[in-house]
Protein backbone atom coordinates (compact mmCIF):
# COMPACT_ATOMS: atom_id res chain seq x y z
CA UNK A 1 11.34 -6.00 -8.03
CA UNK A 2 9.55 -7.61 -5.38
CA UNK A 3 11.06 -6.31 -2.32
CA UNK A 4 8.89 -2.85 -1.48
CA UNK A 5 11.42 -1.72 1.08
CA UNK A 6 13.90 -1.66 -1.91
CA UNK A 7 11.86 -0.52 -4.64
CA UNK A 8 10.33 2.76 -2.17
CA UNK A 9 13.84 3.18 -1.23
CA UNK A 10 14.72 3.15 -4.85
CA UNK A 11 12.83 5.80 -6.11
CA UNK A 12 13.28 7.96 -3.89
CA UNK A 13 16.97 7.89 -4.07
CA UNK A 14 16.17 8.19 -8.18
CA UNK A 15 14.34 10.98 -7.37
CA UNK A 16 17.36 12.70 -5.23
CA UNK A 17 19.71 11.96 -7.88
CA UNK A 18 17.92 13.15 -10.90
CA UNK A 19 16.62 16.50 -8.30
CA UNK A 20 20.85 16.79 -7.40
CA UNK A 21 22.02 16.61 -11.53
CA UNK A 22 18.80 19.47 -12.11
CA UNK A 23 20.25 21.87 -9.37
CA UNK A 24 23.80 21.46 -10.36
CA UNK A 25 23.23 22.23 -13.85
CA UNK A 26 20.95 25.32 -12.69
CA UNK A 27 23.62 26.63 -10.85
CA UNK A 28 26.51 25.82 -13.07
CA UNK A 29 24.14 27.92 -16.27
CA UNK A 30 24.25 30.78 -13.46
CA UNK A 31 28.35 30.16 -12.65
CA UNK A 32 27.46 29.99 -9.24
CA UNK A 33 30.40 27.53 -8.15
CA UNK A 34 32.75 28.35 -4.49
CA UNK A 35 32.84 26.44 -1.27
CA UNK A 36 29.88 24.62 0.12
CA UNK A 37 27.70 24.99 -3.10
CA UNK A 38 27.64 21.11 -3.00
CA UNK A 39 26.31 21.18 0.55
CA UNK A 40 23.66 23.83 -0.78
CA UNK A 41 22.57 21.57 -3.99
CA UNK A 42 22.36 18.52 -1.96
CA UNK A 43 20.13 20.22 0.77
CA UNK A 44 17.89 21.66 -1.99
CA UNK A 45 17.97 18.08 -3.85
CA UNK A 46 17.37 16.84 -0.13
CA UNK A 47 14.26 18.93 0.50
CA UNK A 48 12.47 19.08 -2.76
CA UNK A 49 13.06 15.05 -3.22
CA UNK A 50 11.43 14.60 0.00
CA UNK A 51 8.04 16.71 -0.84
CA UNK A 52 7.82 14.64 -4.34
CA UNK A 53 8.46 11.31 -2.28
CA UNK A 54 5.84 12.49 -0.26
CA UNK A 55 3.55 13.54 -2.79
CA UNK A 56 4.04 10.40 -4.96
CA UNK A 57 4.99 7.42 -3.45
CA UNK A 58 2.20 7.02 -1.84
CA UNK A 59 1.57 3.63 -3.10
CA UNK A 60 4.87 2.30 -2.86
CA UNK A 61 5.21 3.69 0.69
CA UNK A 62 1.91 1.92 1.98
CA UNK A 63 3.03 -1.75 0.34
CA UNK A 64 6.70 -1.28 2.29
CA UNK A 65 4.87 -0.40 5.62
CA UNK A 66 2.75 -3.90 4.85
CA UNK A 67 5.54 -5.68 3.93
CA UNK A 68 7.07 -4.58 7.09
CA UNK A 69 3.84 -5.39 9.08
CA UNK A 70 3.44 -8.45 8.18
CA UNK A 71 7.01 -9.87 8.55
CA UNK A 72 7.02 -8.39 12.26
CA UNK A 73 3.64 -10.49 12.82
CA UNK A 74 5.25 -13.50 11.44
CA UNK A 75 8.46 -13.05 13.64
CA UNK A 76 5.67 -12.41 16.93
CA UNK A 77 3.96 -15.68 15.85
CA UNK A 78 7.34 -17.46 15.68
CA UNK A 79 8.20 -16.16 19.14
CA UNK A 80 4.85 -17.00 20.28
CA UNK A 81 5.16 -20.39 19.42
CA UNK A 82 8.62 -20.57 21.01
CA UNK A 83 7.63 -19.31 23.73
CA UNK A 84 4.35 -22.12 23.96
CA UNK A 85 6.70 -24.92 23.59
CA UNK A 86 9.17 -23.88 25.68
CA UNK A 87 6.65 -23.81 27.98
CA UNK A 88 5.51 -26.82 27.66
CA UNK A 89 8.74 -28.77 27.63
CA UNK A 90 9.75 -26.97 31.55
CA UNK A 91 5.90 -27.91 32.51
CA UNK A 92 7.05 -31.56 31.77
CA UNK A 93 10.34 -31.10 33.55
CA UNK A 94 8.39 -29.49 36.28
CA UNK A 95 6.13 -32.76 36.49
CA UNK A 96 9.17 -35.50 35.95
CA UNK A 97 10.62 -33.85 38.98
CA UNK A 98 7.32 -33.98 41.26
């Protein structure tokens, strides 16, 4: 996979989904079922999944920020260079008219 955001994003919703199955088959061995037990297994998923992302995907996190990085200094170079020749073309305007 070459696309960090992806891959980081990937894992960690791996991570949820494997944390989710663990705490549903936790509480189903203690017959704890009834309204909102969902929203209680997905918050625990939620919170646990985010510690272990935090704790492990350290690598994976730090090549998505760089990926990120560097595609926002290629669109500020593109801009940059817009803006240069954009310039340039209304200083020659500027001078036609003069």
């Amino acid at each position: 996979m070459s696309n960090p955001a992806l891959r980081y994003s990937l894992y960690r919703l791996g991570i949820f989904a494997a944390l989710f199955a663990v705490v549903m088959v936790v509480f189903g061995l203690f017959d704890l079922n009834g309204r909102g037990i969902i929203f209680l297994a997905i918050g625990i998923a939620a919170a646990v999944s985010a510690v272990i992302s935090y704790k492990f995907l350290n690598a994976q996190r730090d090549a998505m920020s760089e990926a990120l990085y560097n595609r926002v200094q290629r669109a500020k170079e593109r801009i940059a260079e817009d803006n240069r020749a954009e310039d340039a073309s209304a200083a020659a305007i500027v001078r036609e008219a003069s």
